[in-house]
Protein backbone atom coordinates (compact mmCIF):
# COMPACT_ATOMS: atom_id res chain seq x y z
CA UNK A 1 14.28 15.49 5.01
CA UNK A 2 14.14 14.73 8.78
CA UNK A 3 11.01 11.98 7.91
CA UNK A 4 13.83 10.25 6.65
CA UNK A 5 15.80 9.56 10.01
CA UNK A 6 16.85 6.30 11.11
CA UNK A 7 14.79 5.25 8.04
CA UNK A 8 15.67 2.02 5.88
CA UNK A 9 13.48 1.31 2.92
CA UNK A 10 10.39 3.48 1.24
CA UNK A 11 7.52 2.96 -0.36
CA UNK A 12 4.91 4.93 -2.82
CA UNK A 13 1.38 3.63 -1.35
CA UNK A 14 -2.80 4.95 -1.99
CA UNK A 15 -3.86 4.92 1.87
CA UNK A 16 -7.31 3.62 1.97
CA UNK A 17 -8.14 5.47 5.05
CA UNK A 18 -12.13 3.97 4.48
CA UNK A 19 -11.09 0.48 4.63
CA UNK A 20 -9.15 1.36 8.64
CA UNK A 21 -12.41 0.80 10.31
CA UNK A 22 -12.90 -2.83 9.35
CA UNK A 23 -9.51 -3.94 8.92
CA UNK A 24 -7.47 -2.03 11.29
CA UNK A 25 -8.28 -4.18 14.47
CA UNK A 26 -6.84 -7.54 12.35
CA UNK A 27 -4.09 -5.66 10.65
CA UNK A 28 -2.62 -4.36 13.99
CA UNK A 29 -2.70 -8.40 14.88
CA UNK A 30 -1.54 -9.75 11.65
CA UNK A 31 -0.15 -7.01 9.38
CA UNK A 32 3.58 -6.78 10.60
CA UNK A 33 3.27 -3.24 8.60
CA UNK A 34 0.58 -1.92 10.30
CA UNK A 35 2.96 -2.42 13.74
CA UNK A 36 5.23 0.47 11.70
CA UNK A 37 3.02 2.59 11.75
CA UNK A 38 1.79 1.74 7.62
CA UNK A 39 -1.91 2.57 7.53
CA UNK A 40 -4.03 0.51 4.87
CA UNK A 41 -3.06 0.63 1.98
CA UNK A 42 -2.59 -0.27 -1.86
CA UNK A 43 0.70 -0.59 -2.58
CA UNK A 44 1.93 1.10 -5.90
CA UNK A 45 5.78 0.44 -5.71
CA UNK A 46 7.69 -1.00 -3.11
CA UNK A 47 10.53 -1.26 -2.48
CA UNK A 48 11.13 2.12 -4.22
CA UNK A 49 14.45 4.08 -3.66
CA UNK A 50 16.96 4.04 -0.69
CA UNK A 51 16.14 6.79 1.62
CA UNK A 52 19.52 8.11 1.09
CA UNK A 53 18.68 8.69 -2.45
CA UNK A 54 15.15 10.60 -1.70
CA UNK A 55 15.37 14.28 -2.12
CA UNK A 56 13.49 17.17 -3.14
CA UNK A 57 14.16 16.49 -7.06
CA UNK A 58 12.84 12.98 -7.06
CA UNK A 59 9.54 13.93 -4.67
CA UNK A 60 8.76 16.35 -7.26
CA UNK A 61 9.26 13.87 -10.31
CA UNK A 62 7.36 11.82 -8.62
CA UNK A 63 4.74 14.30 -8.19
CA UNK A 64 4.87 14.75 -11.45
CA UNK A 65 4.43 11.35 -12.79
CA UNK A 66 1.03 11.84 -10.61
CA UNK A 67 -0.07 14.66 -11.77
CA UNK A 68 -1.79 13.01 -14.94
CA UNK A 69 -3.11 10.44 -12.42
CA UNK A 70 -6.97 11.20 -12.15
CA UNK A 71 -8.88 10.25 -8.55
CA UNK A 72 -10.97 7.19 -8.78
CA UNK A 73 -13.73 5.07 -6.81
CA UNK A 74 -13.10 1.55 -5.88
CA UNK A 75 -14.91 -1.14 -3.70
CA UNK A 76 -13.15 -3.57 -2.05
CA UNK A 77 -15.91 -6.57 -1.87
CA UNK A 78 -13.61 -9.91 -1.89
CA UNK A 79 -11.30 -11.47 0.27
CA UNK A 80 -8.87 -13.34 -1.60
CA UNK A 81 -5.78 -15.04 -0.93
CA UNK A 82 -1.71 -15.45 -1.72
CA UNK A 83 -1.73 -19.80 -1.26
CA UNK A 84 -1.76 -20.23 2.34
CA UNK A 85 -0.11 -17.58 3.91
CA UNK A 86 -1.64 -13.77 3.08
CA UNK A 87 -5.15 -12.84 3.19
CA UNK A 88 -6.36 -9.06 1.47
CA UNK A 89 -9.05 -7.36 0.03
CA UNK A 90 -9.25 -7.19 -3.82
CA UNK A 91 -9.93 -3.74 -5.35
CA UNK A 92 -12.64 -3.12 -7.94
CA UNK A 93 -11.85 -1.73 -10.21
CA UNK A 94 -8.01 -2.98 -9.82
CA UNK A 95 -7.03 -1.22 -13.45
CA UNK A 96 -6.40 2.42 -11.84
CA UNK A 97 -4.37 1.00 -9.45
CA UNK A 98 -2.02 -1.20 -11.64
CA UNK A 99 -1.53 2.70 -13.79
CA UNK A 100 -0.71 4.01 -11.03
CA UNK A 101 2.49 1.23 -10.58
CA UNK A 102 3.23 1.86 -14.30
CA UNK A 103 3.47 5.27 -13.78
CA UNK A 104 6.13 5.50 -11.13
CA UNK A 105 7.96 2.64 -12.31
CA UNK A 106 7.65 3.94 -15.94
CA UNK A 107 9.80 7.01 -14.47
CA UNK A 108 11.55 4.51 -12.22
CA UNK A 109 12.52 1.77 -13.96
CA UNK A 110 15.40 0.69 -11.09
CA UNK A 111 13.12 -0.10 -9.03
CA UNK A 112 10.38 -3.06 -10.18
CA UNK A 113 7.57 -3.59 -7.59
CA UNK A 114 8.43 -5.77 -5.03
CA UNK A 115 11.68 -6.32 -6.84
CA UNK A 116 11.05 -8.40 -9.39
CA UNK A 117 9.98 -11.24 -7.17
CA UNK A 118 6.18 -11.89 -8.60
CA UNK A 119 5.56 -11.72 -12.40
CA UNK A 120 2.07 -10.09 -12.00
CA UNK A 121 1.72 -7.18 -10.14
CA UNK A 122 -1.76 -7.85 -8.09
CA UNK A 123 -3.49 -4.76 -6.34
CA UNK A 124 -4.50 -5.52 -2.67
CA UNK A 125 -5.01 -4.31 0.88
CA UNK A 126 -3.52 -7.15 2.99
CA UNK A 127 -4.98 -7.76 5.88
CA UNK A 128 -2.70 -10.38 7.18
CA UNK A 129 -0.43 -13.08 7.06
CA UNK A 130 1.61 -15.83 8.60
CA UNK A 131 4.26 -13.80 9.19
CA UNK A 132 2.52 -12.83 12.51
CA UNK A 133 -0.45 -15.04 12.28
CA UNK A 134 -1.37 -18.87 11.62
CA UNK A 135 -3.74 -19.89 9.41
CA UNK A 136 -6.79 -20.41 11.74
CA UNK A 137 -6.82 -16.72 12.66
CA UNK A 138 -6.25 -15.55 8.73
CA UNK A 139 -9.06 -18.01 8.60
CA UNK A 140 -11.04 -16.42 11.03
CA UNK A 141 -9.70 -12.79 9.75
CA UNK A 142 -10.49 -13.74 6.40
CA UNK A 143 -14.66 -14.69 7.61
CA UNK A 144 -15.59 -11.70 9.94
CA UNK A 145 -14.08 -9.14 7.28
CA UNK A 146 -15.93 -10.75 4.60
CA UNK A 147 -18.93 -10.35 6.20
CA UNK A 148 -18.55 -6.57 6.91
CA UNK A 149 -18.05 -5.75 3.00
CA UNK A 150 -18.54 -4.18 0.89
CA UNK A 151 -16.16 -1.05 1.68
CA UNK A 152 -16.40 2.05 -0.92
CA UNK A 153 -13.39 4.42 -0.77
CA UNK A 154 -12.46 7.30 -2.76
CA UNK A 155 -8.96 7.64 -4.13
CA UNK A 156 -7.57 10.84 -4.02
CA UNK A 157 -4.29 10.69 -2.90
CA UNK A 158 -0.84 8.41 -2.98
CA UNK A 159 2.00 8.93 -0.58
CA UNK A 160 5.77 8.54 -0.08
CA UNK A 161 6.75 6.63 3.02
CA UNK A 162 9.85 5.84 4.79
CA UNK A 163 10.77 3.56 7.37
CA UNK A 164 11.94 0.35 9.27
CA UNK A 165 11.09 -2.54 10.88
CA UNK A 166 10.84 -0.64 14.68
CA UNK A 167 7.26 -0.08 16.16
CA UNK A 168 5.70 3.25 14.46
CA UNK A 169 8.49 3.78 12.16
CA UNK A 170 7.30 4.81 8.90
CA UNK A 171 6.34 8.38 8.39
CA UNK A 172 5.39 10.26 5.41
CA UNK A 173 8.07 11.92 3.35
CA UNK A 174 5.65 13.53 0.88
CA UNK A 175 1.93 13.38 -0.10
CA UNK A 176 0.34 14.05 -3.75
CA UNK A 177 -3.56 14.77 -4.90
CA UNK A 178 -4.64 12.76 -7.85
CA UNK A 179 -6.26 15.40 -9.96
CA UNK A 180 -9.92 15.43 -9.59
CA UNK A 181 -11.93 13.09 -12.08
């Protein structure tokens, strides 16, 4: 799979392609994932396999784990926080999301979301953090998105991505519809 080239980690993520519009300008600032080229997004399971290990047998298990997945509605309406140091949008409802991590790690049990390192898996769009950003402007991120919710978005789809830490990196290695609800 040539979207694999030069490619270190991968993830399985629902782009939120409605949410771009308001977020995108603070993401590109303070999102160092949105600087590879990772649209907005929920994650579902990251980090998932070595891109050495992704072939044609596990995109279509994993498009079969999805297959039972129906689409959904969600509205992202709060801005919430990790302590100080990442700012995102919560999802309502968040339940669809967390099946959708149960799912592919029920058929991927190797690889826990964000590998093991938080007890409670928590679905969000981040929109920043101090990774690229200080406080004040998560603080100031934080205010001028709030006031531009709500933000409705239809889930339809989730995605296998691959990439690295280099400037427009990650690509998409394989796309699958949620069945229609």
């Amino acid at each position: 799979m040539d979207t694999l080239a030069g490619a270190t980690e991968t993830a399985v993520i629902v782009p939120v392609p409605a949410a771009d519009a308001v977020v995108g300008p603070y993401r590109q600032a303070l999102d160092h994932s949105a600087a590879w080229g990772v649209p907005a997004h929920v994650t579902v399971l990251y980090p998932f396999l070595p891109p050495d290990r992704i072939t044609a047998a596990v995109a279509g298990d994993l498009g079969e784990v999805l297959t039972g997945a129906g689409s959904f509605e969600c509205v992202f309406s709060r801005v919430a926080w990790f302590g100080q140091e990442v700012v995102w949008l919560a999802p309502d409802p968040a339940g669809p999301f967390r099946a959708l991590t149960e799912r592919v790690w029920g058929r991927f049990p190797q690889c826990p979301p964000y590998g093991g390192a938080h007890p409670e898996v928590i679905p969000h769009l981040t929109i920043g953090s101090t990774r690229l950003g200080d406080r004040p402007a998560l603080s100031r991120a934080a205010a001028e998105v709030a006031a531009k919710l709500p933000i409705r978005a239809g889930i339809d789809r989730v995605r296998l991505i691959a990439g690295n830490a280099d400037p427009g990196s990650w690509r998409t290695v394989a796309e699958f519809a949620l069945a229609a609800s």
